[in-house]
Structures are given as C-alpha cells and as structure tokens.
PDB file of N, CA and C in Angstrom:
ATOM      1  N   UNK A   1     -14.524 -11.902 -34.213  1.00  0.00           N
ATOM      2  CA  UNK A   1     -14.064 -11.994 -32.849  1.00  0.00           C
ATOM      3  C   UNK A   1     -14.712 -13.220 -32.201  1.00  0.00           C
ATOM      4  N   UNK A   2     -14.003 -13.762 -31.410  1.00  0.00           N
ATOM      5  CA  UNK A   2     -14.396 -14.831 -30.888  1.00  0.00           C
ATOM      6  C   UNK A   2     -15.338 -14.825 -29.520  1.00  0.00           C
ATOM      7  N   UNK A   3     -15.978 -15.697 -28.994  1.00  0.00           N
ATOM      8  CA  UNK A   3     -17.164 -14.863 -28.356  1.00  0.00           C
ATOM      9  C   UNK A   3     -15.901 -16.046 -26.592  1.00  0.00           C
ATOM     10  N   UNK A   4     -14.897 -16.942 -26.962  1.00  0.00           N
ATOM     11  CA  UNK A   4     -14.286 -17.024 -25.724  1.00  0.00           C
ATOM     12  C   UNK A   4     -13.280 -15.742 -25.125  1.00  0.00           C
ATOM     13  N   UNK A   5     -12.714 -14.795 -26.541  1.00  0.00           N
ATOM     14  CA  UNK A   5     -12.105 -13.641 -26.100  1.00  0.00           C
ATOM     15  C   UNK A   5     -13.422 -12.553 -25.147  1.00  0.00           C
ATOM     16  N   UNK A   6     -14.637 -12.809 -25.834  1.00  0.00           N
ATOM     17  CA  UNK A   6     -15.571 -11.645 -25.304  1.00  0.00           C
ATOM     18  C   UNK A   6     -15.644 -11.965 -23.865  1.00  0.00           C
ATOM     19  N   UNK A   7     -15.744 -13.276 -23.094  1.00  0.00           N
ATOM     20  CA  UNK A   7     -15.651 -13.526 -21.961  1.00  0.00           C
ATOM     21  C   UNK A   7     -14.838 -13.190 -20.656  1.00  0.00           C
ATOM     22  N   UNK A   8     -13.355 -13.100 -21.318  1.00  0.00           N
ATOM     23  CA  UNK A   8     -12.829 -12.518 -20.562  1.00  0.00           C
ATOM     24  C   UNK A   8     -12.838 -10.965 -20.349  1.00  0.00           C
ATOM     25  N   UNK A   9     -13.664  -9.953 -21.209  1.00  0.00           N
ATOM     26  CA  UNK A   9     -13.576  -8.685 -20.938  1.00  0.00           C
ATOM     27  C   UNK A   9     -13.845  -8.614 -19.603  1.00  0.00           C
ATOM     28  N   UNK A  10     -15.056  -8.662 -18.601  1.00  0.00           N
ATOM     29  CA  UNK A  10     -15.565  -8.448 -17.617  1.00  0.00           C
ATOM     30  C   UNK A  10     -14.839  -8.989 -16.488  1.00  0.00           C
ATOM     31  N   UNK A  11     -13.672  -9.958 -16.518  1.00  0.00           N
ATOM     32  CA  UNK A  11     -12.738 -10.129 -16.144  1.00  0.00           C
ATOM     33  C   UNK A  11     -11.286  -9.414 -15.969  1.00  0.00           C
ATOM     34  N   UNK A  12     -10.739  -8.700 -17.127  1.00  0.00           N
ATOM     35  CA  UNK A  12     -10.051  -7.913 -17.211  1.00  0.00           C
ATOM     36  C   UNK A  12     -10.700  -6.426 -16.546  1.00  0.00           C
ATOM     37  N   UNK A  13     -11.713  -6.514 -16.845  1.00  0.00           N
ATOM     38  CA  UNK A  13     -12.151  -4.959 -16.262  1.00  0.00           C
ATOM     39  C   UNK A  13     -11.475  -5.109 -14.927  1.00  0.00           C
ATOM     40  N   UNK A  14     -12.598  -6.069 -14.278  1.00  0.00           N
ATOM     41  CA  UNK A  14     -12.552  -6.050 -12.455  1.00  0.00           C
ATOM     42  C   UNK A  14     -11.019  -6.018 -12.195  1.00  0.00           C
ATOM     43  N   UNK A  15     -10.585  -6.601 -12.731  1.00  0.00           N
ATOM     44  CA  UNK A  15      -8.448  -6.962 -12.290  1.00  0.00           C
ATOM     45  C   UNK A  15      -8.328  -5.279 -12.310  1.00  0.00           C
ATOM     46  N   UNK A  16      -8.452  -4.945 -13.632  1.00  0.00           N
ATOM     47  CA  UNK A  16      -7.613  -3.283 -13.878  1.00  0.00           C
ATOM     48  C   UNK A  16      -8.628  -2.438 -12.900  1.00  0.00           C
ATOM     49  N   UNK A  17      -9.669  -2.406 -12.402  1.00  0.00           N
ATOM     50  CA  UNK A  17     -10.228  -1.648 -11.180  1.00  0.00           C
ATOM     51  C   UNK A  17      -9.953  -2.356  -9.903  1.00  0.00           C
ATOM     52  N   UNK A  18      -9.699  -3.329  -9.374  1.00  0.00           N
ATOM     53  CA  UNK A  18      -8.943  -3.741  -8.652  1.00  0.00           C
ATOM     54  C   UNK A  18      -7.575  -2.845  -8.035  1.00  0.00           C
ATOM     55  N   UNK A  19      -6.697  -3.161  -9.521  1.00  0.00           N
ATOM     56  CA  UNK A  19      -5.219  -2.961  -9.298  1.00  0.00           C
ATOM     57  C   UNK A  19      -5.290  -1.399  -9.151  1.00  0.00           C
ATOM     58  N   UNK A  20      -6.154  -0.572  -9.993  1.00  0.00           N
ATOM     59  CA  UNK A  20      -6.546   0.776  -9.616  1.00  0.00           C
ATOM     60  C   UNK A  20      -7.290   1.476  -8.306  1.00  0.00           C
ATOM     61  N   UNK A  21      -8.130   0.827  -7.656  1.00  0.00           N
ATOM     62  CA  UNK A  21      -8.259   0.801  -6.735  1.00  0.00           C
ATOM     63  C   UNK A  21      -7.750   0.781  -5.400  1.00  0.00           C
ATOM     64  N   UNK A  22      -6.924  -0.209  -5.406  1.00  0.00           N
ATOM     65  CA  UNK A  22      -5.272  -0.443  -4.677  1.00  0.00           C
ATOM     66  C   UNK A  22      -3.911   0.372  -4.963  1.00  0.00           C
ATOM     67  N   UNK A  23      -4.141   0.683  -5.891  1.00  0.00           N
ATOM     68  CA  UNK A  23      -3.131   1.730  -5.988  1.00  0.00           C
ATOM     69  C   UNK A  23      -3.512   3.187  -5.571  1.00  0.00           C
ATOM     70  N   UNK A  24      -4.847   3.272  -5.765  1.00  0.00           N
ATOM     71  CA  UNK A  24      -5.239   4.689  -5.380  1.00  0.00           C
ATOM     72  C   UNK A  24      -4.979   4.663  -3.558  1.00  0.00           C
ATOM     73  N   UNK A  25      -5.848   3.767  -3.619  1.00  0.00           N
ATOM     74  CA  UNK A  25      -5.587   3.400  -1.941  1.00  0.00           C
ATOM     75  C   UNK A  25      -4.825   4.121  -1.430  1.00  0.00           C
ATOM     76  N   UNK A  26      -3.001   3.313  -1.392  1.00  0.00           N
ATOM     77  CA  UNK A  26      -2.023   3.318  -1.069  1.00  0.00           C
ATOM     78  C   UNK A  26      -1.811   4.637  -1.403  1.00  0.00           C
ATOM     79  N   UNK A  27      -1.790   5.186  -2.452  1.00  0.00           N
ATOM     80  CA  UNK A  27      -1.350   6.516  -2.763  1.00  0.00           C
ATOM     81  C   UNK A  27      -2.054   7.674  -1.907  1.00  0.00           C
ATOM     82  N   UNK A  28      -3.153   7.545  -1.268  1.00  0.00           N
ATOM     83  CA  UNK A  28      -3.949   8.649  -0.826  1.00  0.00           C
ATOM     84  C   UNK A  28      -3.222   8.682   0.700  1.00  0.00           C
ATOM     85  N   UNK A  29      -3.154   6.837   1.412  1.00  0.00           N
ATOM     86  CA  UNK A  29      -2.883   6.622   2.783  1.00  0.00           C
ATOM     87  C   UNK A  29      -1.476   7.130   2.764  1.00  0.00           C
ATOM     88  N   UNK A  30      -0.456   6.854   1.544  1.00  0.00           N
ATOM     89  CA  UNK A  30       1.084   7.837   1.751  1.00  0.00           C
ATOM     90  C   UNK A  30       0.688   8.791   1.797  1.00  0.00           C
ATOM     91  N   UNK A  31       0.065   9.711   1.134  1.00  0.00           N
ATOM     92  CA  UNK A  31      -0.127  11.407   1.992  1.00  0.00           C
ATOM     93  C   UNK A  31      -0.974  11.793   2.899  1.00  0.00           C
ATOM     94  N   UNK A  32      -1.490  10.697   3.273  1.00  0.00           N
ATOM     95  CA  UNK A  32      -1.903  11.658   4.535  1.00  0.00           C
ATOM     96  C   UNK A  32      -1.478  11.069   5.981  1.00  0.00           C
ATOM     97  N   UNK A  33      -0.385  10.146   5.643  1.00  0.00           N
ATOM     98  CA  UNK A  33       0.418   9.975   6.795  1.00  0.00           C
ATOM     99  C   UNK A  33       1.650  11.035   6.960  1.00  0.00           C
ATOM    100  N   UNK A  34       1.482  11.137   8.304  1.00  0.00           N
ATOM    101  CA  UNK A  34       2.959  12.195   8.967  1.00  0.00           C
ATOM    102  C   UNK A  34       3.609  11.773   8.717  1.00  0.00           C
ATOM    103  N   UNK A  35       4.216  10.362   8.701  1.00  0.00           N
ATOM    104  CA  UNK A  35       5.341  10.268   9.230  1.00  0.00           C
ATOM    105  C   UNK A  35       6.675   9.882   8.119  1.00  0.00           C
ATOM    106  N   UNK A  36       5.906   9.881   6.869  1.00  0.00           N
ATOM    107  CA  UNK A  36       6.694   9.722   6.100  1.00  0.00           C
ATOM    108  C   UNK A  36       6.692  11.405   5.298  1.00  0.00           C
ATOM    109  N   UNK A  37       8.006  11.445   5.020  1.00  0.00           N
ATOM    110  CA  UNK A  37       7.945  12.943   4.426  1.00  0.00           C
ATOM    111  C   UNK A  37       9.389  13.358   3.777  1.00  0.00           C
ATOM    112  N   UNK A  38       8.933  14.187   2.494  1.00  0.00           N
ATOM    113  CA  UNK A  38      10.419  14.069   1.454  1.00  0.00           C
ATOM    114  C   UNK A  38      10.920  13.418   1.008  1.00  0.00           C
ATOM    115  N   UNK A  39      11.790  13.315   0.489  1.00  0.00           N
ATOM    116  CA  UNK A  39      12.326  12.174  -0.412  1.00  0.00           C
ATOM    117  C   UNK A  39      11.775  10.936   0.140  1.00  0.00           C
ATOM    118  N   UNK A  40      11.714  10.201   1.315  1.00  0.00           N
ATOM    119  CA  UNK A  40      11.100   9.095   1.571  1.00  0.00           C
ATOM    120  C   UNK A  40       9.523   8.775   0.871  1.00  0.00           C
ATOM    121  N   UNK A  41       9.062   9.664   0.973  1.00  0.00           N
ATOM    122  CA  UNK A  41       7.709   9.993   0.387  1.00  0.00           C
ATOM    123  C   UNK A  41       7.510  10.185  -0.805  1.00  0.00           C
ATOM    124  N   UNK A  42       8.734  10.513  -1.822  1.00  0.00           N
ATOM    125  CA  UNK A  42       9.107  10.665  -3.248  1.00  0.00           C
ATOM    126  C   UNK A  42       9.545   9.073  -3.544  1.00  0.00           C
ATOM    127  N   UNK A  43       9.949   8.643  -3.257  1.00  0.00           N
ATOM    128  CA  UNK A  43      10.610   7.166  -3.047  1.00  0.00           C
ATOM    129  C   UNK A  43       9.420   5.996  -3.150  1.00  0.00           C
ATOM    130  N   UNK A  44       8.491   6.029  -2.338  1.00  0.00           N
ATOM    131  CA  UNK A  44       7.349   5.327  -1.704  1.00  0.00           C
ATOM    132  C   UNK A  44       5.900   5.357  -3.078  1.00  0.00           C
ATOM    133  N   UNK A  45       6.343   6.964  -3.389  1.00  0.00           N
ATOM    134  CA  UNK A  45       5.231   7.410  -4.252  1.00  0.00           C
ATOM    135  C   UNK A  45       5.259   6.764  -6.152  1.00  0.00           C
ATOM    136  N   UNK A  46       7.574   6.839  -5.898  1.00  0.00           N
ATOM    137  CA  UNK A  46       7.173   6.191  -7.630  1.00  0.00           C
ATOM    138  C   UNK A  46       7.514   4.494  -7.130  1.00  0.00           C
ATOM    139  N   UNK A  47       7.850   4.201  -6.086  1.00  0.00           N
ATOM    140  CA  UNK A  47       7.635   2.729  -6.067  1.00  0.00           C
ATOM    141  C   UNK A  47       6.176   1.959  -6.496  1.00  0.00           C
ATOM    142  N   UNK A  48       5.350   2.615  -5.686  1.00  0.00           N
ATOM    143  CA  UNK A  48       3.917   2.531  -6.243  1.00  0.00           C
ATOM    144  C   UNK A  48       3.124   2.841  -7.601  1.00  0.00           C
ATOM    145  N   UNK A  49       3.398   3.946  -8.429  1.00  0.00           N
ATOM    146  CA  UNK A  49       3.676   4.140  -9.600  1.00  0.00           C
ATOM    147  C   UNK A  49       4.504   3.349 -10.691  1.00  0.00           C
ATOM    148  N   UNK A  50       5.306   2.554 -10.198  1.00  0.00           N
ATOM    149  CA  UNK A  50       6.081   1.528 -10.964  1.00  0.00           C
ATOM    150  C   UNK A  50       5.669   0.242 -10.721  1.00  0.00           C
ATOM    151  N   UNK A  51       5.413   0.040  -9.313  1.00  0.00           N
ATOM    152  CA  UNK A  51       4.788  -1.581  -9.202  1.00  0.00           C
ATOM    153  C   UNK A  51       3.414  -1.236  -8.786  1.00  0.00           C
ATOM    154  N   UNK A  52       2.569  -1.208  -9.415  1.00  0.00           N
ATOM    155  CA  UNK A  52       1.357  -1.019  -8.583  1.00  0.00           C
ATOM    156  C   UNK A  52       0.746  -1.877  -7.236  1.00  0.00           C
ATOM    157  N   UNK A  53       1.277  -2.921  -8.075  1.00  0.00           N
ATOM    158  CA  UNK A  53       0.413  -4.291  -7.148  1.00  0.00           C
ATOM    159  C   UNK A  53       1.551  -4.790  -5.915  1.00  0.00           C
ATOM    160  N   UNK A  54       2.564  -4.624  -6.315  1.00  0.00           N
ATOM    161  CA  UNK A  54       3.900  -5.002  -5.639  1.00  0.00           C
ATOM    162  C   UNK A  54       3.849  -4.014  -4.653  1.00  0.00           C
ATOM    163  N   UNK A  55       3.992  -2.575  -4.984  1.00  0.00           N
ATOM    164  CA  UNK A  55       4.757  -1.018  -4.423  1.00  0.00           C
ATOM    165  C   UNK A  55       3.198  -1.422  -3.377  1.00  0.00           C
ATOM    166  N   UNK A  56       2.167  -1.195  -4.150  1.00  0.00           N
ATOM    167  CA  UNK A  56       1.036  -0.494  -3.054  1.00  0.00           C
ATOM    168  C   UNK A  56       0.677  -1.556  -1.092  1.00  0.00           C
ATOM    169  N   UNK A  57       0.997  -2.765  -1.871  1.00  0.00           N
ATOM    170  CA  UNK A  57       1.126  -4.074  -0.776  1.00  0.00           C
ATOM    171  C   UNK A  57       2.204  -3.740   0.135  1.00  0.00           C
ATOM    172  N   UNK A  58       3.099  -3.381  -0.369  1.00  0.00           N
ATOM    173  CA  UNK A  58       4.428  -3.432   0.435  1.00  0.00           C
ATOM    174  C   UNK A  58       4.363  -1.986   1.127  1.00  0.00           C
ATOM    175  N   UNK A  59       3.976  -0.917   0.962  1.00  0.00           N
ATOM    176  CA  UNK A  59       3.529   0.380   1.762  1.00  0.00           C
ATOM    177  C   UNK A  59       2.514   0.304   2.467  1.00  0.00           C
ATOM    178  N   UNK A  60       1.473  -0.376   2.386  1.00  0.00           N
ATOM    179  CA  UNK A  60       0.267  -1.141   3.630  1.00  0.00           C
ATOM    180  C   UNK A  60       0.676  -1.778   3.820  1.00  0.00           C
ATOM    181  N   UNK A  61       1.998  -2.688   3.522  1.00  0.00           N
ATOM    182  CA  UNK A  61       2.025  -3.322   5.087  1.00  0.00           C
ATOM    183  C   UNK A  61       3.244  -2.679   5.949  1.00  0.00           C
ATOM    184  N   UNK A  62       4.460  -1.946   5.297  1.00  0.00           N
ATOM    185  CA  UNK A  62       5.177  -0.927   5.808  1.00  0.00           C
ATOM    186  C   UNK A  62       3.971   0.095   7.138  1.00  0.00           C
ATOM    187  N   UNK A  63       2.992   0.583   6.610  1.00  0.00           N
ATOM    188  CA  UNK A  63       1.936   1.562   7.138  1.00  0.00           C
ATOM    189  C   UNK A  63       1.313   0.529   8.485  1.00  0.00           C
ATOM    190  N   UNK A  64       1.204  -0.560   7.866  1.00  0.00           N
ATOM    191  CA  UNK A  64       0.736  -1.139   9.360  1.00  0.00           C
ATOM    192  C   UNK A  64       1.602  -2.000  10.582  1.00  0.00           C
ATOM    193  N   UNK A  65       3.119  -2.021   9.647  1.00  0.00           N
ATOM    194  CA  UNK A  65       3.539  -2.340  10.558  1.00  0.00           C
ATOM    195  C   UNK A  65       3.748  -0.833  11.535  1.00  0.00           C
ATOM    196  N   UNK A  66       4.543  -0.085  11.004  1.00  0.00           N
ATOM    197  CA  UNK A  66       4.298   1.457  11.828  1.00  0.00           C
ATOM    198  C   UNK A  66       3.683   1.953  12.715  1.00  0.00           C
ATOM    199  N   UNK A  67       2.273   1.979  12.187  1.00  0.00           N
ATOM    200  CA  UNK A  67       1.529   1.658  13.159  1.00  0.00           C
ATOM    201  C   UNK A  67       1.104   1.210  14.441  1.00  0.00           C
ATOM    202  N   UNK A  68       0.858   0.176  14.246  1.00  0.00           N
ATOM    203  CA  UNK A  68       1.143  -1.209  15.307  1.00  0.00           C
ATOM    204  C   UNK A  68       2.099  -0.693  16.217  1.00  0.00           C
ATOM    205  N   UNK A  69       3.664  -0.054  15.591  1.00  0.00           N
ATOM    206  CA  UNK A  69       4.744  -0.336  16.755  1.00  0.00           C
ATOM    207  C   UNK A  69       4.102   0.775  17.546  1.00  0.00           C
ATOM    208  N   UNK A  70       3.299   2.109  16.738  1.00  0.00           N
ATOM    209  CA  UNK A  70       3.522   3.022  17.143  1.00  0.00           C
ATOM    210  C   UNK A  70       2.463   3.208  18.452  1.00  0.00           C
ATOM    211  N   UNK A  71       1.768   2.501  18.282  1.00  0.00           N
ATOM    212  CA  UNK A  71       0.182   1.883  18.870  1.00  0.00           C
ATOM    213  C   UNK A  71       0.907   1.056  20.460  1.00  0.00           C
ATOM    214  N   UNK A  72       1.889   0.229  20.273  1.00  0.00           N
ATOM    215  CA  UNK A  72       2.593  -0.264  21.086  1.00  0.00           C
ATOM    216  C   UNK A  72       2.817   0.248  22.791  1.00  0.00           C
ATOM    217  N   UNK A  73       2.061  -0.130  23.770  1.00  0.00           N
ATOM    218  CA  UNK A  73       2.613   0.665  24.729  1.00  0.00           C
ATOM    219  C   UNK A  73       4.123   0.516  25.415  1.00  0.00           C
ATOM    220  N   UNK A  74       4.708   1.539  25.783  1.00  0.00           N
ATOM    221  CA  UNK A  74       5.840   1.499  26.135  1.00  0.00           C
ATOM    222  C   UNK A  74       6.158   0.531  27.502  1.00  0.00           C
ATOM    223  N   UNK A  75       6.633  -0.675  27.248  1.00  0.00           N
ATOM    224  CA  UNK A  75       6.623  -1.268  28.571  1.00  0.00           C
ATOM    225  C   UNK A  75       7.865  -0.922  29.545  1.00  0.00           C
ATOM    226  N   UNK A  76       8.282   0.711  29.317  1.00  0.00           N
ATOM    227  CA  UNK A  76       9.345   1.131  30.509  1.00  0.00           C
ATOM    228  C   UNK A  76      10.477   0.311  30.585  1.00  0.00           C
ATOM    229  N   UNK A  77      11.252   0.454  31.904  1.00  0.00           N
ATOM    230  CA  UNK A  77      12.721   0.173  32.095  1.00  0.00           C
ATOM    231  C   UNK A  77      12.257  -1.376  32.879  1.00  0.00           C
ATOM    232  N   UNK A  78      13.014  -2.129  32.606  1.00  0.00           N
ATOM    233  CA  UNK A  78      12.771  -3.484  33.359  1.00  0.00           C
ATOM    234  C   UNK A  78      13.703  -3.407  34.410  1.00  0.00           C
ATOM    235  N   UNK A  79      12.736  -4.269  35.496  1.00  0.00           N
ATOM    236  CA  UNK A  79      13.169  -4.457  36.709  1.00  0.00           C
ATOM    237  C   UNK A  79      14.617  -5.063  36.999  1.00  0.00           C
ATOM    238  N   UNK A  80      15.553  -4.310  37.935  1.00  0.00           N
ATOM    239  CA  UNK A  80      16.667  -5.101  38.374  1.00  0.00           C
ATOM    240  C   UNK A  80      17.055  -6.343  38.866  1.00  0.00           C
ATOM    241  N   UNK A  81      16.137  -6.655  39.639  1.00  0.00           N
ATOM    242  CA  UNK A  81      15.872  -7.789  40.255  1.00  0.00           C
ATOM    243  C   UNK A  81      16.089  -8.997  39.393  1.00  0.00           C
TER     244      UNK A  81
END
C-alpha cells in the first residue's frame, strides 16, 4: 500500500462525518418541526436519504426560509391615502 493512499484516510473520514453529521442534522430538525407533516414529511425525509448533501442543504434552507417568513411581522392593511 502506498503511504500517498494512507494520507488521504483522515481526510475521507472527516468528509463521511461531515456528510453524516449534516444529514443527521437535517433529519432530526424535519421532525421536530410542526409544520411539515405526512407525506410532505415522507417526501423531505427520502429526499435527504437519497441526496444527503444536496436533500439536507435544501431542507435548511427550505426550514429557514419558513421561518424567517414566519418570524415576519405582519405589516397589516396599507393605508388608502
């Protein structure tokens, strides 16, 4: 074995705990949000399961845009005038 293959082990580790990490993430923050639920939530869950790195990015930032709007105060009916 070559000792430039041995180099990259400790490299590959961190990536695959990384990408595991981030996927766990995402997977824990889809259930314990309300607001997604049932099939949407079945949907969300094998997107992430299929793309890890893709699915889990794109549901944090789905989750924060949500958020945000939901965070949003209502600026009421605008003036007639």
């Amino acid at each position: 074995m070559s000792v430039d293959i041995l180099m990259w082990i400790p490299a590959c580790v961190l990536l695959a705990l990384l990408v595991l990490t981030l996927t766990a993430g995402a997977l824990v923050s889809l259930f314990r949000t309300e607001e997604t639920t049932g099939a949407r939530r079945a949907l969300w869950f094998a997107v992430v399961l299929l793309l890890p790195v893709a699915g889990a990015l794109a549901w944090l930032a789905v989750l924060q845009h949500s958020s945000r709007a939901a965070a949003a105060p209502d600026p009421g009916p605008e003036p007639l005038g």
